[in-house]
Protein backbone atom coordinates (compact mmCIF):
# COMPACT_ATOMS: atom_id res chain seq x y z
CA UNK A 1 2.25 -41.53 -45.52
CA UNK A 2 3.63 -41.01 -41.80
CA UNK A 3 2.83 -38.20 -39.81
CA UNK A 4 7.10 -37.87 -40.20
CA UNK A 5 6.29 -38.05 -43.90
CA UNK A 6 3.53 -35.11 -43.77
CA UNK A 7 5.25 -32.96 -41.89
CA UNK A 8 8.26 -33.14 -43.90
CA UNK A 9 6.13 -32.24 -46.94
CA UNK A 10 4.76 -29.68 -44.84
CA UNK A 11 8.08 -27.87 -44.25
CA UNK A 12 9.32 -28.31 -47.65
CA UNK A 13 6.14 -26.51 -49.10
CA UNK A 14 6.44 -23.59 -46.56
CA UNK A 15 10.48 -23.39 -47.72
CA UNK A 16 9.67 -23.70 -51.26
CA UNK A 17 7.22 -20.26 -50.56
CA UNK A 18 9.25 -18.44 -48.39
CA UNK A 19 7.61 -15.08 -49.08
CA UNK A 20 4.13 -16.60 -48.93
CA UNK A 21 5.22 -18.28 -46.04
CA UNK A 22 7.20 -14.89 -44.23
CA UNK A 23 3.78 -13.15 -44.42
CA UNK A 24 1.80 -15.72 -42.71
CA UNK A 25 3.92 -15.58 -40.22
CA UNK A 26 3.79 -11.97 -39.43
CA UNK A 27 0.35 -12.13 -39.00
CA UNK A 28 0.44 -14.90 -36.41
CA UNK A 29 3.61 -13.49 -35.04
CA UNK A 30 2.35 -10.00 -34.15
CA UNK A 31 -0.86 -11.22 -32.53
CA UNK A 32 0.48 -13.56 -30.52
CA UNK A 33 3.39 -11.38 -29.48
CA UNK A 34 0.72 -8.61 -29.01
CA UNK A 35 -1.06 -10.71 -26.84
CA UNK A 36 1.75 -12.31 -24.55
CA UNK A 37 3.11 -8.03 -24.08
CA UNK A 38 -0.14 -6.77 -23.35
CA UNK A 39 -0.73 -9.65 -20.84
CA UNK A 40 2.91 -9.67 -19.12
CA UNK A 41 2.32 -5.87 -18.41
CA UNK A 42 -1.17 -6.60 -16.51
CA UNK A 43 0.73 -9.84 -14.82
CA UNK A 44 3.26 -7.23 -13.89
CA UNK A 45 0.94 -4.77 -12.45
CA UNK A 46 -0.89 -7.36 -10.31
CA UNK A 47 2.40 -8.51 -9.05
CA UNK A 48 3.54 -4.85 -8.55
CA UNK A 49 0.77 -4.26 -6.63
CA UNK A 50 0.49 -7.07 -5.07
CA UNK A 51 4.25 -7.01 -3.61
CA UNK A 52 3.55 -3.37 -2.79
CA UNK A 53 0.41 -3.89 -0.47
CA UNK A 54 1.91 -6.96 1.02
CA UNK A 55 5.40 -4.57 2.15
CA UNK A 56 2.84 -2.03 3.80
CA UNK A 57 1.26 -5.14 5.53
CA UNK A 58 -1.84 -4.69 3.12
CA UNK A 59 -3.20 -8.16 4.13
CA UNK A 60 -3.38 -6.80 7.90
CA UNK A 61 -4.77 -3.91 7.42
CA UNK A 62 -8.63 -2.84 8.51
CA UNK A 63 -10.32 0.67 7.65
CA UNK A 64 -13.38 1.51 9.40
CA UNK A 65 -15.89 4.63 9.02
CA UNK A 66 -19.15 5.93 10.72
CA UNK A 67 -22.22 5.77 7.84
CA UNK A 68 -22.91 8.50 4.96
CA UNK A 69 -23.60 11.39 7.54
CA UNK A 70 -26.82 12.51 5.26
CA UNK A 71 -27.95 9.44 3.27
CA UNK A 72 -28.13 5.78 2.87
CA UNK A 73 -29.07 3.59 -0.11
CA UNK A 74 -32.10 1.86 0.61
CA UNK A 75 -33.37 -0.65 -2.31
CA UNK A 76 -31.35 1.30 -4.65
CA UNK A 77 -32.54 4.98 -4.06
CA UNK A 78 -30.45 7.47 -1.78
CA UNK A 79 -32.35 8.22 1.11
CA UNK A 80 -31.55 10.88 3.51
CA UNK A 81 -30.97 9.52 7.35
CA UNK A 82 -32.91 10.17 10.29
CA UNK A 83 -29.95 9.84 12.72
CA UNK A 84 -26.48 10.69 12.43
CA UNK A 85 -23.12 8.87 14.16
CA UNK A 86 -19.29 9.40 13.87
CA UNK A 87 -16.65 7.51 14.94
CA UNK A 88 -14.33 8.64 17.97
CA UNK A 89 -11.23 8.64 20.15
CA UNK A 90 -12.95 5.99 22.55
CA UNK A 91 -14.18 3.42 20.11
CA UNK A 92 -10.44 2.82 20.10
CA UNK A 93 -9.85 2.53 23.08
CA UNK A 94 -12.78 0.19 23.34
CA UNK A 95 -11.24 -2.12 20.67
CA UNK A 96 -8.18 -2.51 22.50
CA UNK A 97 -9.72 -3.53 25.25
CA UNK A 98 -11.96 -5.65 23.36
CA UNK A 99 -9.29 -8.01 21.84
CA UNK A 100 -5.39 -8.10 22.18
CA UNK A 101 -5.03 -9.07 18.29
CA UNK A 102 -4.03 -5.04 17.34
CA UNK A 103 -1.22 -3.99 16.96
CA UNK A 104 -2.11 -0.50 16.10
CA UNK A 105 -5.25 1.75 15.52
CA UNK A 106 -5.03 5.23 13.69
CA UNK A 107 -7.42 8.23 13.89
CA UNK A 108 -7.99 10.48 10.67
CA UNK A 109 -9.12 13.26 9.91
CA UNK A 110 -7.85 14.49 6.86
CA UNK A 111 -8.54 18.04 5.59
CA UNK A 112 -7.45 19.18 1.52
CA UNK A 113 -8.21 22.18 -0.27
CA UNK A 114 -7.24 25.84 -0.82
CA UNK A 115 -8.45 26.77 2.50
CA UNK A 116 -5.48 24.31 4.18
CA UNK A 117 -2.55 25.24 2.24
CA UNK A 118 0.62 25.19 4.64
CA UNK A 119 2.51 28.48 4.28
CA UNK A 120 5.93 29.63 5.51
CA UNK A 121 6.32 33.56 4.90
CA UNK A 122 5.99 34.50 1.17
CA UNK A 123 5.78 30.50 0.26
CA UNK A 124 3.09 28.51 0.27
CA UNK A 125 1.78 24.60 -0.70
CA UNK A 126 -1.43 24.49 -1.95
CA UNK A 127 -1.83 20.79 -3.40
CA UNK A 128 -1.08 18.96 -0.29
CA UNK A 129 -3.19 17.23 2.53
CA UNK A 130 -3.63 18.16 6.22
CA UNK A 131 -3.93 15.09 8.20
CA UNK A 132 -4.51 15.01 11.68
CA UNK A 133 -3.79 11.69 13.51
CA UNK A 134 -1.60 10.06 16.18
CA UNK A 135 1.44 8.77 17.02
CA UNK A 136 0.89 5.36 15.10
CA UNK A 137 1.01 7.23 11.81
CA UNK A 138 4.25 6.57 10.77
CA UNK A 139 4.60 2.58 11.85
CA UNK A 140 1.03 1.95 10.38
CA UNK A 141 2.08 3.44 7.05
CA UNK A 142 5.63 1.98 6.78
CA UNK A 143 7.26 5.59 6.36
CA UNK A 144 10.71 6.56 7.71
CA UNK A 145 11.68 9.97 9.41
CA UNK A 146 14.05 11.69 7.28
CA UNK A 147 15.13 13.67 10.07
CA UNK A 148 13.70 15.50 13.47
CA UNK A 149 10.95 13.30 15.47
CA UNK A 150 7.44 12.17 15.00
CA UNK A 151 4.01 13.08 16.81
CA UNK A 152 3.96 11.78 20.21
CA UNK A 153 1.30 10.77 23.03
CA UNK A 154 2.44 14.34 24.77
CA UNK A 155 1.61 15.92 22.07
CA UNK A 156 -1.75 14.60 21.87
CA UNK A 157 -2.51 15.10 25.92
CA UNK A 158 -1.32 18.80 25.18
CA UNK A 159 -3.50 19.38 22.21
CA UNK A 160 -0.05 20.31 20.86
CA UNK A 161 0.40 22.95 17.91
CA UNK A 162 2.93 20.97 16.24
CA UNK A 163 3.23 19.62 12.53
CA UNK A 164 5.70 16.66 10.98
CA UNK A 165 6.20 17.76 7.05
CA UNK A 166 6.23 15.45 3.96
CA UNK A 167 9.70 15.76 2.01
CA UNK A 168 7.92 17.81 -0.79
CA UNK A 169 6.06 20.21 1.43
CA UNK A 170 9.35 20.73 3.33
CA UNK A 171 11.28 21.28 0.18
CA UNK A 172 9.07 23.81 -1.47
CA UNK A 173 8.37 26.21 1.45
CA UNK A 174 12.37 25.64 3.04
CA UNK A 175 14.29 24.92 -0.08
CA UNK A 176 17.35 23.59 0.17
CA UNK A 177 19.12 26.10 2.66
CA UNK A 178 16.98 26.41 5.64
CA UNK A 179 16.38 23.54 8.11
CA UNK A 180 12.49 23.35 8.42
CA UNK A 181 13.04 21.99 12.17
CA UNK A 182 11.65 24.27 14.76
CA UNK A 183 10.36 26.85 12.27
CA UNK A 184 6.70 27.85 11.73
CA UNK A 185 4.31 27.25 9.34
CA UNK A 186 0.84 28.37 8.76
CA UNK A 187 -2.53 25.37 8.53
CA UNK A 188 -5.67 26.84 7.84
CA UNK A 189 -4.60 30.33 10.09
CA UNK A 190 -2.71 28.56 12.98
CA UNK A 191 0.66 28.41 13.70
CA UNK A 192 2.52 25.18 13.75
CA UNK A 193 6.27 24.45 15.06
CA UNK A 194 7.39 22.19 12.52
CA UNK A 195 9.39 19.43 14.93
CA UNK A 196 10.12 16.45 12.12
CA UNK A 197 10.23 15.96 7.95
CA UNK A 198 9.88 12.35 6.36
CA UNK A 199 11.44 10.56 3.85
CA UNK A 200 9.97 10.23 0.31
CA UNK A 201 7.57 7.92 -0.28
CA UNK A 202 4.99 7.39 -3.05
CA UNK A 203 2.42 4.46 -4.00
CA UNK A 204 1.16 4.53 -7.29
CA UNK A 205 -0.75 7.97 -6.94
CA UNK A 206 -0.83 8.15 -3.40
CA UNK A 207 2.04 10.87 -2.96
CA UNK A 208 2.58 10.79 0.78
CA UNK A 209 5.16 13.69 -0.21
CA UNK A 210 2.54 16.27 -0.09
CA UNK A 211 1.05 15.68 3.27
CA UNK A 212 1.17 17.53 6.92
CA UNK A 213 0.81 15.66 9.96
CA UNK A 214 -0.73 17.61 13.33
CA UNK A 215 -2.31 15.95 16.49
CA UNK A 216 -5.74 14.57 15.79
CA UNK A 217 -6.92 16.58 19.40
CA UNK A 218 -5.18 19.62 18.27
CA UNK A 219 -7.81 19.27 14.81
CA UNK A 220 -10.53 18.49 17.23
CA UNK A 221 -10.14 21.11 19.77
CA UNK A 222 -8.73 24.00 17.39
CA UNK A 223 -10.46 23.13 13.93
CA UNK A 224 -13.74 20.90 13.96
CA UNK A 225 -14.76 21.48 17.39
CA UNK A 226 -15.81 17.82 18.17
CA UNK A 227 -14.91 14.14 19.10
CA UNK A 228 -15.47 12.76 15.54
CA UNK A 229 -12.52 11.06 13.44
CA UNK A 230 -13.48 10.34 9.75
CA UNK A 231 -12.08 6.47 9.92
CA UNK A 232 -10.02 4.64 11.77
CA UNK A 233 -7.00 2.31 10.15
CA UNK A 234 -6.56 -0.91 12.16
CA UNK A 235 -3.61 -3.31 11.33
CA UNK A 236 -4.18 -6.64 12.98
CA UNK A 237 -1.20 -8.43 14.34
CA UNK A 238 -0.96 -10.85 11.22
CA UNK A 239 -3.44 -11.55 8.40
CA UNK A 240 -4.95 -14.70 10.15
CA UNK A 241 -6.25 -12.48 13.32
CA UNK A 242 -8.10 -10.16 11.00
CA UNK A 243 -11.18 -11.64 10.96
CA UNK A 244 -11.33 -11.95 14.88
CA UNK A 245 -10.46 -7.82 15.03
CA UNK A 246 -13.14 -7.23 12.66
CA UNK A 247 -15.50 -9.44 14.50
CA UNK A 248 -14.48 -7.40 17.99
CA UNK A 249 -15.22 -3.96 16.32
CA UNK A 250 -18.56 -4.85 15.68
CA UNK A 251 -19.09 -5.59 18.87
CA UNK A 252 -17.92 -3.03 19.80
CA UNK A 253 -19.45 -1.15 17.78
CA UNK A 254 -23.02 -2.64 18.13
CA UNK A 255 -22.52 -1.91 21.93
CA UNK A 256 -21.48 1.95 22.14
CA UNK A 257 -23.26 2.86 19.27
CA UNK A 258 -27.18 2.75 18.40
CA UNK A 259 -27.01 2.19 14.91
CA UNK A 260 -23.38 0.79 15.24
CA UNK A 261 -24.70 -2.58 12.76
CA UNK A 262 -23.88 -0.04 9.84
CA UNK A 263 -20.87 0.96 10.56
CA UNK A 264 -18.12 0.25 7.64
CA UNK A 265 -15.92 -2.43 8.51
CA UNK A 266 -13.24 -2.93 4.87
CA UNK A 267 -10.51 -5.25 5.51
CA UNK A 268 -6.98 -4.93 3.04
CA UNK A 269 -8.23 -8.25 1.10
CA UNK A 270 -11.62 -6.76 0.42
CA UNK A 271 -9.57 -3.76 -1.27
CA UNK A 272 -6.78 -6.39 -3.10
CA UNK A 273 -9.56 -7.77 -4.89
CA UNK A 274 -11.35 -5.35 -5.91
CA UNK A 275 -8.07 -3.83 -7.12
CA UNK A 276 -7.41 -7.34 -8.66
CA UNK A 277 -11.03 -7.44 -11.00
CA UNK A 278 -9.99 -3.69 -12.04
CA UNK A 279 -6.90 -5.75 -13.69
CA UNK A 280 -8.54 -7.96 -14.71
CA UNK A 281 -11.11 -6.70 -16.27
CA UNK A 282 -8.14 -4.37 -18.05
CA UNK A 283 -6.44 -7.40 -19.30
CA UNK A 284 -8.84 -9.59 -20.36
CA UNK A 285 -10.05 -6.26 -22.20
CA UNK A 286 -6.44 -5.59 -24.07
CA UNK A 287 -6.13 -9.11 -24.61
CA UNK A 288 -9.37 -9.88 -26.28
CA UNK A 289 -8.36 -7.00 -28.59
CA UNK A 290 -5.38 -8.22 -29.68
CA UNK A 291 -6.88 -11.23 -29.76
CA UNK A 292 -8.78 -10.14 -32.64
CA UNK A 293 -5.63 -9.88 -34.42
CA UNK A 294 -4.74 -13.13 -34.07
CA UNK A 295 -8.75 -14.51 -35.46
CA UNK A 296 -7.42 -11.73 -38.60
CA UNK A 297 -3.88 -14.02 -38.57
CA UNK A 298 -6.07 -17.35 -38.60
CA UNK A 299 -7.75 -16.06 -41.58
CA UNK A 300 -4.31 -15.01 -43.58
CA UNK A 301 -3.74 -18.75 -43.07
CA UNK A 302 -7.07 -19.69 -44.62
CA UNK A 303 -6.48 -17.95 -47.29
CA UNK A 304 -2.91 -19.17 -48.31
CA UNK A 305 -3.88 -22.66 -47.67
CA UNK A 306 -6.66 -22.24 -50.08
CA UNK A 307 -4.41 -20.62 -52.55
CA UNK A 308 -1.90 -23.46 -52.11
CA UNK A 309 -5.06 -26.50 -52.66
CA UNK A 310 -5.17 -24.53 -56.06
CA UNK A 311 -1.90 -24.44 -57.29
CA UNK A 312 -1.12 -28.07 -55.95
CA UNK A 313 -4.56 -29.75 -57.41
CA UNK A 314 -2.25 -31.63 -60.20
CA UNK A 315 0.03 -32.75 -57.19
CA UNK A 316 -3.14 -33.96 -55.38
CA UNK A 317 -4.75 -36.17 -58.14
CA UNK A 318 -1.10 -37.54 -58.73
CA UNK A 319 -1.37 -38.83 -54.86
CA UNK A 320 -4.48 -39.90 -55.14
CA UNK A 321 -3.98 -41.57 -57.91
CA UNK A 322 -0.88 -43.45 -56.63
CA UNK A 323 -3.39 -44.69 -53.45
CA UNK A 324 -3.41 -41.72 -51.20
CA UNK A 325 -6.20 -41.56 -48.86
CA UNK A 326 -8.16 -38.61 -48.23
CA UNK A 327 -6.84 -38.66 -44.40
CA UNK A 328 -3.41 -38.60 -45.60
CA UNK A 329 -4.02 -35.50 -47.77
CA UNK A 330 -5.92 -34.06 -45.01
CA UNK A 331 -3.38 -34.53 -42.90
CA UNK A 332 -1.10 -33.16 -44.63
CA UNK A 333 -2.59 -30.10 -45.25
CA UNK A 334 -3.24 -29.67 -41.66
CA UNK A 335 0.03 -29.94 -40.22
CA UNK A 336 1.33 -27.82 -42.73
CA UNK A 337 -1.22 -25.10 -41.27
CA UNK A 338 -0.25 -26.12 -38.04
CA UNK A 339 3.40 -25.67 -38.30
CA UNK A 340 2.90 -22.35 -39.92
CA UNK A 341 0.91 -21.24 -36.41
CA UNK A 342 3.08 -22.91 -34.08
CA UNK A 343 6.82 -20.93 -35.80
CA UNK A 344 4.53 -17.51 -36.10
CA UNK A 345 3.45 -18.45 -32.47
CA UNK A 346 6.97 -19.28 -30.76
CA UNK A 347 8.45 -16.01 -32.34
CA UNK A 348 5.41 -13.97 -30.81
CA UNK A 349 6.19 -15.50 -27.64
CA UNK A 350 9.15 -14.14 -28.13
CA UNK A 351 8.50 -10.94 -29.86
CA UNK A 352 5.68 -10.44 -26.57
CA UNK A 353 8.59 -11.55 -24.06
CA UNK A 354 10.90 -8.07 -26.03
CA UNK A 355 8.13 -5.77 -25.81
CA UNK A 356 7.15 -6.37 -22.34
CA UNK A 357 10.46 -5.46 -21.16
CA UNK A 358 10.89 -2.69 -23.18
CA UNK A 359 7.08 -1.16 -22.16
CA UNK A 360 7.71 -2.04 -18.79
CA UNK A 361 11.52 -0.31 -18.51
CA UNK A 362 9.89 2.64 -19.64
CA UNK A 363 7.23 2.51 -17.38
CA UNK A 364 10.29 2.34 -14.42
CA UNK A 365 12.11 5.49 -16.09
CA UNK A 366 8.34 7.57 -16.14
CA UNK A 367 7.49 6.30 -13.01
CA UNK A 368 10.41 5.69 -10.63
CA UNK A 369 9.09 2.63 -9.75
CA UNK A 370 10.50 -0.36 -9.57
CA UNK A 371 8.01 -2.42 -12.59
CA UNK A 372 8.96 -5.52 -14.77
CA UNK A 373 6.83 -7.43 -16.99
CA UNK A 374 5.64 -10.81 -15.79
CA UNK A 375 5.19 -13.58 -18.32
CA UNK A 376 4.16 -17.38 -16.74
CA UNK A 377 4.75 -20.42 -18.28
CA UNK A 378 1.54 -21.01 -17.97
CA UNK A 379 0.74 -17.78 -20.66
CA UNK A 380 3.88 -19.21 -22.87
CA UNK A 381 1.99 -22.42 -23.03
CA UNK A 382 -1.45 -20.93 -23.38
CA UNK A 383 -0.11 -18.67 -26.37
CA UNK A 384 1.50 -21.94 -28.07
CA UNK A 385 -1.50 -23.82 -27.58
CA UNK A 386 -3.77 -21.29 -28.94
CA UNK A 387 -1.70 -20.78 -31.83
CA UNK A 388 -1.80 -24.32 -32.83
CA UNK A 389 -5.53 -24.38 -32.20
CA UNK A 390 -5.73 -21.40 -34.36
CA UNK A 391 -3.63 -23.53 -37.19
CA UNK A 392 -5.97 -26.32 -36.95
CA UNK A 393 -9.35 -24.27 -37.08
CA UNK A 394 -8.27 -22.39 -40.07
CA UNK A 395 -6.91 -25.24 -41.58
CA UNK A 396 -9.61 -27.39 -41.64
CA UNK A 397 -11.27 -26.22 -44.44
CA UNK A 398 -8.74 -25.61 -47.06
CA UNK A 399 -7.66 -29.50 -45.58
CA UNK A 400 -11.28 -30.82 -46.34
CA UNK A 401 -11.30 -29.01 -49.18
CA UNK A 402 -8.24 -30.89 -50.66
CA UNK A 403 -8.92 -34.03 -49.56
CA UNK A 404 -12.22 -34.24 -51.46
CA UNK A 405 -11.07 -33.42 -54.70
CA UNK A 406 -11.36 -36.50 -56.97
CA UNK A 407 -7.96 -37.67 -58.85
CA UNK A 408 -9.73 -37.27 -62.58
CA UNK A 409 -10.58 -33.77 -61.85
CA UNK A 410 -7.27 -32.96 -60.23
CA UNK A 411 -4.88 -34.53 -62.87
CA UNK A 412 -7.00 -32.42 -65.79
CA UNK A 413 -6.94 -29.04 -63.83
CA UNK A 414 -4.89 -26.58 -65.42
């Protein structure tokens, strides 16, 4: 017998059990689709996040701080430091000069809490962040003015008491019937003239909605008292000139600062793929879980190809008996396995294909965000062939098993 010939056996004894046959195939079928969903949501994710890093010119980007101001990890134990240095307003200037590969550097200082709530009269915002940098800000970040202007190098000279509001901060002191522009608000006790409010803008849960810009020498002069910034954000002109920025800051570094060797120095594809393990360490997680499913599938199929060796003994010892070789039974036994794996798997694929889109359209209504679920060929084929392999290890046995019955034994079983 054919291949042709066993697999046309094959199908007619899966057609001639269809209810044995359905439940199989629900096994298989809600595995593999449980895999390829679960996986097409991670793919998604990555590509998500991926897409939304590269639009904000993630792969440029360079963020830079002084050390732990108290303590260091030295062979695994935190160890409090003898000397302390911060990062300031002439280290960039001194990269600039250093290398013509920038095309922008932004200070931060960045202040949060209850004692920084901005407040206009009886309202106030008390979840937001205070951050004090420069005119840069808005290119660096990608974010639009919604309306009114941005910091400027004047106000920076002037150590200027002026603040640019985030569309949710502006909303919920101003509401909808007063224009924010040229009113005051209170930051931490001081007065600010609010002179511009941006458009909304969110990445994952980075709300850039709740923030207050002011001048990063007004915070110097009028809140901390001294030169230091907390980090610096560098975006290089294009992803291939980041390595020769980060080389220039530590030379620069090294030569204005004693200890300036252990200075931070992250570039954006340092933080992609870190972000990209956290995935995948998510889906491989999911996926090995529902992967169980499909071992507990594999073992359904065991099961019903042992119960069909049993009822079909008589059939076997007739074959044998008519010159069938134990290959051919095996064979046939194993395809019909097979071809139970390979349907169950096809319809998962396309089960896993249905619930991606539906988890990941919800995700877009919850969210806002723009999210689809991402399914390769190359996870298609890797769900097929897994499927199949699953079809063939599990039907190996009840396949041996068959094969070695001898045709007096068969033809007398009851």
């Amino acid at each position: 017998m054919n291949i042709w010939a066993s697999m046309s056996v094959g199908f007619s004894q899966i057609m001639s059990n269809k209810l044995r046959s359905l439940l199989s195939l629900i096994g298989i079928l809600i595995a593999v689709g449980s895999v390829t969903g679960i996986v097409s949501i991670g793919d998604g994710l990555q590509a998500y996040i991926n897409g939304e890093f590269e639009q904000m010119g993630g792969y440029s980007r360079i963020w830079s701080f002084a050390p732990n101001r108290m303590y260091r990890n030295k062979q695994g134990q935190w160890v409090q430091r003898k000397w302390e240095e911060h990062l300031t307003l002439g280290d960039i200037e001194a990269i600039n000069a250093e290398t013509d590969k920038v095309e922008s550097i932004v200070p931060h200082i960045n202040f949060g809490g209850n004692d920084w709530n901005v407040k206009y009269r009886s309202a106030s915002k008390n979840d937001g962040r205070i951050v004090s940098t420069s005119p840069d800000y808005m290119v660096s970040e990608n974010w639009r003015l919604a309306k009114g202007r941005f910091l400027s190098a004047l106000d920076l000279i002037n150590n200027a008491k002026v603040a640019v509001l985030g569309n949710e901060v502006a909303a919920d002191l101003f509401g909808e019937d007063i224009d924010p522009l040229e009113k005051e608000v209170k930051i931490g006790g001081v007065r600010y003239t609010v002179i511009g409010v941006m458009e909304d803008k969110k990445f994952f849960d980075n709300d850039f909605n709740r923030r207050a810009m002011i001048p990063i020498t007004t915070a110097q002069r009028r809140v901390t008292g001294e030169d230091h910034v907390n980090y610096i954000s560098v975006k290089a002109k294009s992803p291939e000139d980041v390595e020769e920025v980060v080389e220039a800051m530590k030379r620069v570094y090294k030569r204005r600062h004693e200890h300036g060797d252990e200075f931070n120095i992250r570039t954006g594809l340092d933080a992609l793929e870190e972000i990209n393990k956290v995935l995948l360490i998510m889906k491989s997680i999911a996926g090995g879980i529902a992967g169980i499913s499909l071992i507990v599938g594999g073992i359904g199929i065991m099961n019903i190809m042992l119960v069909s060796v049993t009822e079909r003994t008589r059939e076997i010892g007739v074959r044998k008996a008519l010159g069938a070789k134990r290959t051919t039974i095996l064979l046939q036994f194993m395809i019909e396995a097979v071809i139970l794996c390979v349907i169950g798997g096809l319809l998962g694929i396309m089960l896993g294909l249905g619930l991606g889109a539906g988890i990941a359209a919800y995700i877009t209504s919850l969210t806002k965000m723009t999210f689809i679920s991402v399914i390769s060929a190359k996870m298609m084929l890797f769900a097929a062939g897994f499927s199949t392999f699953v079809g063939i290890t599990f039907g190996v046995y009840p396949a041996w098993r068959a094969s070695r019955l001898e045709p007096v034994e068969a033809l007398m079983h009851e």
